[in-house]
N, C-alpha and C. Protein backbone atom coordinates (compact mmCIF):
# COMPACT_ATOMS: atom_id res chain seq x y z
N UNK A 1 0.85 -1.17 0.00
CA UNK A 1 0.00 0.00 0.00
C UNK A 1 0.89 1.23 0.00
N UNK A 2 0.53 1.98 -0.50
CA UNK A 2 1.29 3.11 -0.96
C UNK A 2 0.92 4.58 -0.06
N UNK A 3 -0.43 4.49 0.37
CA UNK A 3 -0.69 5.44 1.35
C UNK A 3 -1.80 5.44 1.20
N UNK A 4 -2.84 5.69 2.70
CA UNK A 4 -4.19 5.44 2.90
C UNK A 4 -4.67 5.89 4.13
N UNK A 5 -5.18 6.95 4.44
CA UNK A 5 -5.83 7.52 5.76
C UNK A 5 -6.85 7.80 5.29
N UNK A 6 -8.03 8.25 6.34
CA UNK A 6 -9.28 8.99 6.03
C UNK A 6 -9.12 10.58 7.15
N UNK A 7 -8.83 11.49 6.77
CA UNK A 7 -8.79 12.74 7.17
C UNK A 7 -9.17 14.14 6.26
N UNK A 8 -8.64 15.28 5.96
CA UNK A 8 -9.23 16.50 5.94
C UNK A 8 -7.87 17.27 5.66
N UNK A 9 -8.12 17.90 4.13
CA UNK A 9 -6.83 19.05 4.07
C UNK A 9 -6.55 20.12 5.09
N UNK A 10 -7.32 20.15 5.94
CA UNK A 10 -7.23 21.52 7.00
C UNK A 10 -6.49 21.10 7.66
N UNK A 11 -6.47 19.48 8.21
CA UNK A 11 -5.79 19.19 9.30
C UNK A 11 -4.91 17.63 8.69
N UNK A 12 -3.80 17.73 9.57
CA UNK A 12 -2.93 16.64 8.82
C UNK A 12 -3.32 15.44 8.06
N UNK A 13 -2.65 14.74 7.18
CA UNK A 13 -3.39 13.60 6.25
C UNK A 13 -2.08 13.08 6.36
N UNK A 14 -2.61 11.75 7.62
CA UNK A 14 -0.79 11.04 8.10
C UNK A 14 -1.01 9.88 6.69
N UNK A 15 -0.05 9.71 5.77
CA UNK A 15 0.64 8.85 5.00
C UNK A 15 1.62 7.79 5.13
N UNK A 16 1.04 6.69 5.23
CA UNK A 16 2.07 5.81 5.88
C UNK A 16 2.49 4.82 4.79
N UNK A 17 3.61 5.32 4.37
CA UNK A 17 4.53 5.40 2.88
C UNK A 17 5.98 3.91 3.23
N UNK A 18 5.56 2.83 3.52
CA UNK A 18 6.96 2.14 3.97
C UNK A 18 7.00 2.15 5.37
N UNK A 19 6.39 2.88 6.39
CA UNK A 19 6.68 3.35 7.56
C UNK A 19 7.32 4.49 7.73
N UNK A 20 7.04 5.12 7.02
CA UNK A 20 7.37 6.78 6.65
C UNK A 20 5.98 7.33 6.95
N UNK A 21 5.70 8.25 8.07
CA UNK A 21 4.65 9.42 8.27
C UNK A 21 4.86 10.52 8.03
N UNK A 22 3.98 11.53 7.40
CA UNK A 22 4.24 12.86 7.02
C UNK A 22 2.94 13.30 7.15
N UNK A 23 3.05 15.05 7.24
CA UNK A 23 1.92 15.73 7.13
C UNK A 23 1.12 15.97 5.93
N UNK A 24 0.12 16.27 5.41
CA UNK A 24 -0.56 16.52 4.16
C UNK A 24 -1.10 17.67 4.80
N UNK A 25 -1.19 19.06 4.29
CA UNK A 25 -2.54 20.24 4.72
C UNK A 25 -2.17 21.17 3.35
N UNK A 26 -3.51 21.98 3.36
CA UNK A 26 -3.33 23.22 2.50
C UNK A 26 -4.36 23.16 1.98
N UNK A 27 -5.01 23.93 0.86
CA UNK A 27 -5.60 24.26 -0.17
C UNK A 27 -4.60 24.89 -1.20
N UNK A 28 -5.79 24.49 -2.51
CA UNK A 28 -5.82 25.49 -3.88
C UNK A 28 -6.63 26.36 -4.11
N UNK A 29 -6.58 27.50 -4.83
CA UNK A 29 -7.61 28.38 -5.68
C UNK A 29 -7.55 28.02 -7.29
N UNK A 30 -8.68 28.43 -7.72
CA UNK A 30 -9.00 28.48 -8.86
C UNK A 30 -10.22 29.71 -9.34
N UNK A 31 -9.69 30.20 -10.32
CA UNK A 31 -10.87 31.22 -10.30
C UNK A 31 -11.75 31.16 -10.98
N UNK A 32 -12.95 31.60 -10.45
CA UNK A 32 -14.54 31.44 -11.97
C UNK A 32 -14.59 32.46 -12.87
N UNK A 33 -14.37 31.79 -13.73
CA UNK A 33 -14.34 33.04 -15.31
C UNK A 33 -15.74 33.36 -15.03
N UNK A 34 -15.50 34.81 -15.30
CA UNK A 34 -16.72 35.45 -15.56
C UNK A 34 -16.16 36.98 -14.84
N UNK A 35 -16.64 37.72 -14.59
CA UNK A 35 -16.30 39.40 -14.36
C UNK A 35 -16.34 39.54 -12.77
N UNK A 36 -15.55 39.47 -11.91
CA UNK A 36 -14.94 39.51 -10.85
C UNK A 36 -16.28 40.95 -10.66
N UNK A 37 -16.26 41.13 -9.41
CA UNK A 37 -17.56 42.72 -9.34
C UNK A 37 -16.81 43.13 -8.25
N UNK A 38 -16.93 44.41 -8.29
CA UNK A 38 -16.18 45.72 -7.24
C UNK A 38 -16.79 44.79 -5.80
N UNK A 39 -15.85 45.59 -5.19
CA UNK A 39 -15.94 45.53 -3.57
C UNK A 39 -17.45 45.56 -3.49
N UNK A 40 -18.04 44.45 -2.82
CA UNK A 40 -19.99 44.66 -2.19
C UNK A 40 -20.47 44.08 -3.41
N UNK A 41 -19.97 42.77 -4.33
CA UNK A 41 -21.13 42.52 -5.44
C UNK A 41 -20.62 41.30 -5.96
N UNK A 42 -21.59 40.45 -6.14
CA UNK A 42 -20.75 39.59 -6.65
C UNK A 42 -20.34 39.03 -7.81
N UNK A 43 -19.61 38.35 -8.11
CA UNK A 43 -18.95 37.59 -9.07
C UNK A 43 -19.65 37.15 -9.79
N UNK A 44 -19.57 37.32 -11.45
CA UNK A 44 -20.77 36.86 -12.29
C UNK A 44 -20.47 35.78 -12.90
N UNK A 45 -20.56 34.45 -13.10
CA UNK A 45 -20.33 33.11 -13.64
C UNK A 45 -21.64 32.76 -14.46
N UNK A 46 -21.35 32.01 -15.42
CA UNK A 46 -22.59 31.26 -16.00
C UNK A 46 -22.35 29.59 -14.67
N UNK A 47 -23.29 29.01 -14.93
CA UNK A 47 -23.07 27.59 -13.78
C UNK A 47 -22.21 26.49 -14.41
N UNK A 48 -22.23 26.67 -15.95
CA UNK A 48 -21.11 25.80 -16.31
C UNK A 48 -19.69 26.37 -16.32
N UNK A 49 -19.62 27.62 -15.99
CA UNK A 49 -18.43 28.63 -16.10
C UNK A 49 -18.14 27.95 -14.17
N UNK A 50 -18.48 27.73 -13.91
CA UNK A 50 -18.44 28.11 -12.37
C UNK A 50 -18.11 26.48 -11.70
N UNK A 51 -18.80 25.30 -12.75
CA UNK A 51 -18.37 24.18 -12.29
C UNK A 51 -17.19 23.81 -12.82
N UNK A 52 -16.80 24.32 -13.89
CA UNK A 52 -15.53 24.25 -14.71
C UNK A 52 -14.35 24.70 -13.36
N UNK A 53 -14.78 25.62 -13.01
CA UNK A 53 -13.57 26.34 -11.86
C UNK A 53 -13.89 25.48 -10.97
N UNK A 54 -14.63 25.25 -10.39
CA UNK A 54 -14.67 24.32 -8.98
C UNK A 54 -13.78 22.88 -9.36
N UNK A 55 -14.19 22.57 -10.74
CA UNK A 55 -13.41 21.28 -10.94
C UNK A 55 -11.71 21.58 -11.14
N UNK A 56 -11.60 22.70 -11.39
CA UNK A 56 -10.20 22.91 -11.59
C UNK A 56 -9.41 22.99 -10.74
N UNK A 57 -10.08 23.54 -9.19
CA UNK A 57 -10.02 24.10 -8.16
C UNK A 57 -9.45 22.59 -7.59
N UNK A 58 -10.52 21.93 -7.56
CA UNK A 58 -9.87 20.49 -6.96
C UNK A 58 -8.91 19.82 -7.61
N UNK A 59 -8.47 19.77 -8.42
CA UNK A 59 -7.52 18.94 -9.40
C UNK A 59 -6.46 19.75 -8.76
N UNK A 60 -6.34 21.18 -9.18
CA UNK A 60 -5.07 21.66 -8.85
C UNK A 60 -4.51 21.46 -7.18
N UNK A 61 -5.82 21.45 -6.03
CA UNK A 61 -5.21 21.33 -4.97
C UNK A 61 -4.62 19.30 -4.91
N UNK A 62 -5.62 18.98 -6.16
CA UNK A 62 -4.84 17.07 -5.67
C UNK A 62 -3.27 17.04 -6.59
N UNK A 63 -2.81 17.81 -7.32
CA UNK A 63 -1.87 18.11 -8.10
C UNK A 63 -0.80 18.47 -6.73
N UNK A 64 -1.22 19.85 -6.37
CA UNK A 64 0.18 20.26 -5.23
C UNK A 64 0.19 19.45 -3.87
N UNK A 65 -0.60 18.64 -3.61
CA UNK A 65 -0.58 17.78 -2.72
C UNK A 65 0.28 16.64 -3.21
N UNK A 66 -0.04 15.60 -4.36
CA UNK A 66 0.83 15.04 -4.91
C UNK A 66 2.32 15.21 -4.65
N UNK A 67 2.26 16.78 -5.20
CA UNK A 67 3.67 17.26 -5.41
C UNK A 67 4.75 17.34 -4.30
N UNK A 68 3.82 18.14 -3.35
CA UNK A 68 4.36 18.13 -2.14
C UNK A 68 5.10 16.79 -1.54
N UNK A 69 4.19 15.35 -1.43
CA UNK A 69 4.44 14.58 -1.58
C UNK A 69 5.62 13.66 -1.87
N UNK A 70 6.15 14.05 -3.11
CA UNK A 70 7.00 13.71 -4.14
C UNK A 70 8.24 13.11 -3.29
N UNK A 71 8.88 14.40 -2.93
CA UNK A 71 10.25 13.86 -2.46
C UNK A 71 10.53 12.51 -1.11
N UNK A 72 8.99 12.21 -0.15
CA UNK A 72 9.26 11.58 0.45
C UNK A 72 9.11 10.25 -0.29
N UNK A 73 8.27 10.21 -0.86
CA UNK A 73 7.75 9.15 -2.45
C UNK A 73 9.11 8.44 -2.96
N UNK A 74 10.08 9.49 -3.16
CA UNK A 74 11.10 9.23 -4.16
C UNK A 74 12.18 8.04 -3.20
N UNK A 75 12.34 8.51 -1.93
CA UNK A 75 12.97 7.71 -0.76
C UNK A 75 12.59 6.74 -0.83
N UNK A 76 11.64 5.82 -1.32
CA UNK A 76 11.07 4.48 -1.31
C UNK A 76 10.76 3.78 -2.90
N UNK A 77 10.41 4.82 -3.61
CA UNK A 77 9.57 4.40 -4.84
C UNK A 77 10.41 5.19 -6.25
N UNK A 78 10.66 4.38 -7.16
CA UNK A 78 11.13 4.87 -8.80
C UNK A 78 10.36 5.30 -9.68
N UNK A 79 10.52 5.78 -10.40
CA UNK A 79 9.12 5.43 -11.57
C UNK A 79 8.06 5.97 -11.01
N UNK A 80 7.93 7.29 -9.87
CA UNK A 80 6.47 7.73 -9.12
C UNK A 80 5.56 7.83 -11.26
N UNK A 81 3.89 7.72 -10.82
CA UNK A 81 3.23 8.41 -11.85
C UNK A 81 2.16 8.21 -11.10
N UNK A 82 1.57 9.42 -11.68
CA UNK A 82 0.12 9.72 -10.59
C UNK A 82 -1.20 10.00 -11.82
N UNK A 83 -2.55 9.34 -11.76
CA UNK A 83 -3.67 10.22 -12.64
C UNK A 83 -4.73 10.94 -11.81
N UNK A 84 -4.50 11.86 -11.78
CA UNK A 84 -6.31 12.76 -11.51
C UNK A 84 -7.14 12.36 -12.05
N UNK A 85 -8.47 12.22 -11.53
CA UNK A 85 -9.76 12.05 -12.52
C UNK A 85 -10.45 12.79 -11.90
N UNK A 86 -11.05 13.60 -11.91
CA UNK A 86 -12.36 14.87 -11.64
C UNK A 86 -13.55 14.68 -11.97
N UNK A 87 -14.36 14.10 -11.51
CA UNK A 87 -15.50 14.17 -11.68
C UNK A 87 -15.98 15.30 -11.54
N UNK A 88 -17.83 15.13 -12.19
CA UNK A 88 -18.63 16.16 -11.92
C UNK A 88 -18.65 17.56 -11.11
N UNK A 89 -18.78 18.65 -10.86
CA UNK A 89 -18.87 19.23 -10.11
C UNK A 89 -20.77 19.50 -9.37
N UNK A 90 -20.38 19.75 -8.24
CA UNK A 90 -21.88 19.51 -7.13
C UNK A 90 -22.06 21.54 -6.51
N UNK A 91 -22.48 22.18 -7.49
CA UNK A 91 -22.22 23.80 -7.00
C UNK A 91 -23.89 23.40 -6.51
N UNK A 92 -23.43 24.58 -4.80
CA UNK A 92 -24.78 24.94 -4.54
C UNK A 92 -24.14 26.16 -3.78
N UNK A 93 -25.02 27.35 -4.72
CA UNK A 93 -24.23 28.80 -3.80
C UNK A 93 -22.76 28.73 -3.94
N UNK A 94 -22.52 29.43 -2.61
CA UNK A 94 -21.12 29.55 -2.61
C UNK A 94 -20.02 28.33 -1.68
N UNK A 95 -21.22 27.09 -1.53
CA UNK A 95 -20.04 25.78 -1.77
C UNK A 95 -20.38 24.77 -2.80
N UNK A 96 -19.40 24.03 -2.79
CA UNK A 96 -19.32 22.84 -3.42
C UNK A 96 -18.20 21.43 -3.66
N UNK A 97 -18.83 20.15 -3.95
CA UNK A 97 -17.61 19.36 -3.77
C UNK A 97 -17.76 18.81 -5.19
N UNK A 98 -16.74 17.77 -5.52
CA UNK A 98 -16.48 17.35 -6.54
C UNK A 98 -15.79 15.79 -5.74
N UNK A 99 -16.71 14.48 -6.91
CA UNK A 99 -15.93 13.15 -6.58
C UNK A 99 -14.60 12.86 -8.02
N UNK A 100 -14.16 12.41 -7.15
CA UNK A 100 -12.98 11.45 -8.02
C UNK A 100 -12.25 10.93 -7.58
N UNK A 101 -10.93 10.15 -8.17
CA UNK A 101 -10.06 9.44 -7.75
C UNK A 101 -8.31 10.14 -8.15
N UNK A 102 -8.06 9.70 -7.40
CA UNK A 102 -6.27 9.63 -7.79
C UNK A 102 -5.36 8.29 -8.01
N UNK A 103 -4.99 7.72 -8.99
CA UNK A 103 -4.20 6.40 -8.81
C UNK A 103 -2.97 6.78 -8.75
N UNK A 104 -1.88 6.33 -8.09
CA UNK A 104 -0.32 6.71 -7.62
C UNK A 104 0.05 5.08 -8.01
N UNK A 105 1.31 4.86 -8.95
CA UNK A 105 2.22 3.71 -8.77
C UNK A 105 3.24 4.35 -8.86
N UNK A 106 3.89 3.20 -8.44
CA UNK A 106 5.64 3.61 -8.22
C UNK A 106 6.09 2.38 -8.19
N UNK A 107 7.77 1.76 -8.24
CA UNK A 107 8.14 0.36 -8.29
C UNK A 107 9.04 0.73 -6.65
N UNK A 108 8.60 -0.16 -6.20
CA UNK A 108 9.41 -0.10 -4.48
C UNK A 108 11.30 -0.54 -5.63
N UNK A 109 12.08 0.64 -4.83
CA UNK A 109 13.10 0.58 -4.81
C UNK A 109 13.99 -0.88 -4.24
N UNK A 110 13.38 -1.08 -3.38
CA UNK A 110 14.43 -2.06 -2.43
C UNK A 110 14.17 -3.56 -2.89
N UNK A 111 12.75 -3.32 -3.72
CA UNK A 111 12.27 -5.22 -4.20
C UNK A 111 12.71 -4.75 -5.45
N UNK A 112 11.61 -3.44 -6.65
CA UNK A 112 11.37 -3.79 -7.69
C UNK A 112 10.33 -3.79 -8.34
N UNK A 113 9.11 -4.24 -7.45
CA UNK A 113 8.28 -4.15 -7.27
C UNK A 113 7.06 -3.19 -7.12
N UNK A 114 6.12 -2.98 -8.30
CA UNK A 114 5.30 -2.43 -8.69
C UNK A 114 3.85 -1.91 -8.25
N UNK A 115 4.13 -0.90 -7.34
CA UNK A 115 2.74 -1.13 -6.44
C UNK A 115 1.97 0.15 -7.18
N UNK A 116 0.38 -0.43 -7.20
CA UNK A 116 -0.10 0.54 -7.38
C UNK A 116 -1.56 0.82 -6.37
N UNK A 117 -2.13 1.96 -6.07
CA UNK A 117 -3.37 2.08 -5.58
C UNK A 117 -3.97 3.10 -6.06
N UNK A 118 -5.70 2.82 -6.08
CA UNK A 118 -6.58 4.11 -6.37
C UNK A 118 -7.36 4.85 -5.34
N UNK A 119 -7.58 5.76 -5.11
CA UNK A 119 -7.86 6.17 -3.97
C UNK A 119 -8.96 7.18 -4.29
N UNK A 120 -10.62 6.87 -4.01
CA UNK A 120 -11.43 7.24 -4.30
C UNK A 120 -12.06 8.43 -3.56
N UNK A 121 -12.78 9.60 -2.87
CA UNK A 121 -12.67 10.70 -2.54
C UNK A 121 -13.41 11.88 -2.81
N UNK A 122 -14.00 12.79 -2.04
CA UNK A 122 -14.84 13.86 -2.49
C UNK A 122 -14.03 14.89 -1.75
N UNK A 123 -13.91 16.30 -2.97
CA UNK A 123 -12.99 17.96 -2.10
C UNK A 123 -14.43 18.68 -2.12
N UNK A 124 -14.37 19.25 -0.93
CA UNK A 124 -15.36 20.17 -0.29
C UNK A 124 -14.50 21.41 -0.67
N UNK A 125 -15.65 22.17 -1.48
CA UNK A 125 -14.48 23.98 -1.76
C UNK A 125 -15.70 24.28 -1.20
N UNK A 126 -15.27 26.24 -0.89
CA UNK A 126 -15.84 27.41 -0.78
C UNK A 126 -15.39 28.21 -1.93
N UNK A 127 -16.27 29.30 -1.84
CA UNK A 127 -16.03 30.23 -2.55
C UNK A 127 -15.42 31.20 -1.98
N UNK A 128 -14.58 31.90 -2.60
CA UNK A 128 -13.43 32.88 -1.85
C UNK A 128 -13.16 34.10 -3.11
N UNK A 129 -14.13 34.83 -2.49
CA UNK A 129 -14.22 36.20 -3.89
C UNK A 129 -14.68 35.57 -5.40
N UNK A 130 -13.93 35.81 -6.15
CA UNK A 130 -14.45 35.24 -7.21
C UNK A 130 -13.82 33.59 -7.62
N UNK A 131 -12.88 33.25 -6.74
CA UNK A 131 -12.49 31.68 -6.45
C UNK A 131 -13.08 31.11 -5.72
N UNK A 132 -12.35 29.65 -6.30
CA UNK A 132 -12.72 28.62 -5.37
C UNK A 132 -11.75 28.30 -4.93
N UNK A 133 -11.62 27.74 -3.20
CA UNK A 133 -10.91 26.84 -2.59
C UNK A 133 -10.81 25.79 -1.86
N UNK A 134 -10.26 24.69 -2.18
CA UNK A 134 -10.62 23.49 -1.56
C UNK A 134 -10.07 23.63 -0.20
N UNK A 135 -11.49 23.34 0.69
CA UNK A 135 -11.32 23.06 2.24
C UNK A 135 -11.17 22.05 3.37
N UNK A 136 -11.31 20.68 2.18
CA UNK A 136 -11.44 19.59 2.72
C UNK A 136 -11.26 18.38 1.82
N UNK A 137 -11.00 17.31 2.16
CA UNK A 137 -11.00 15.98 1.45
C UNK A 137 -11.26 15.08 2.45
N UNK A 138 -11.96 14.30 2.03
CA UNK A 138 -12.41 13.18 2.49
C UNK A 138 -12.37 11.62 1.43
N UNK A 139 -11.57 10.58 1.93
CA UNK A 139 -11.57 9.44 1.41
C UNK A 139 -12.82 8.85 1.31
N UNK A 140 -13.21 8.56 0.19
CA UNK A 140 -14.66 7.97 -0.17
C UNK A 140 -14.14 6.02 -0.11
């Protein structure tokens, strides 16, 4: 297994990589095309303009999480490759989540050996001015 908790980007996401633990936290932004509005108004999106950003919003925060990732990855595993998949976006107002998965393989360094896992999941964003930011993950 390559790494598997059930926790929350706000608060640590322990990874237990070989017997290697590390922290996971943060968010991404992404912004909704459409005309940003002065101070006191809001942000004008069409709803497919707006799920487009929410979905982007989550990809990019499972992207720098990945990334972040990386170098403890590399201490154990060759060959890292990771896929995003983004599902649908779920807008209501000014939140929303989005399901998908992430698959991570890598070949364990010390066997050779080819591990892979998918790891299934919904990001809870807010809206933040005329962005979105993911506030949460949860392992589905």
């Amino acid at each position: 297994m390559i790494f598997a908790q059930h926790n929350y980007w706000n608060r640590p996401l322990s990874l237990a990589l070989a017997g290697v633990t590390l922290a996971w936290g943060g968010s991404a932004n992404a912004g909704a095309p459409g005309q940003p509005g002065t101070q006191g108004t809001e942000c004008v999106a069409s709803s497919t303009s707006d799920a487009a950003a929410v979905q982007a919003a989550a990809k990019t925060a499972a992207q720098e999480k990945l990334s972040s990732m990386a170098p403890v990855y590399r201490l154990m595993y060759a060959d890292i490759q990771y896929q995003i998949n983004v599902g649908e976006a779920n807008v209501r107002g000014d939140t929303a989540q989005v399901r998908g998965s992430i698959t991570v393989q890598g070949k364990q360094r010390l066997t050779g050996k080819v591990m892979a896992q998918t790891f299934k999941g919904v990001v809870q964003l807010n809206r933040d001015g005329c962005a979105w930011k993911a506030t949460s993950y949860q392992q589905a």
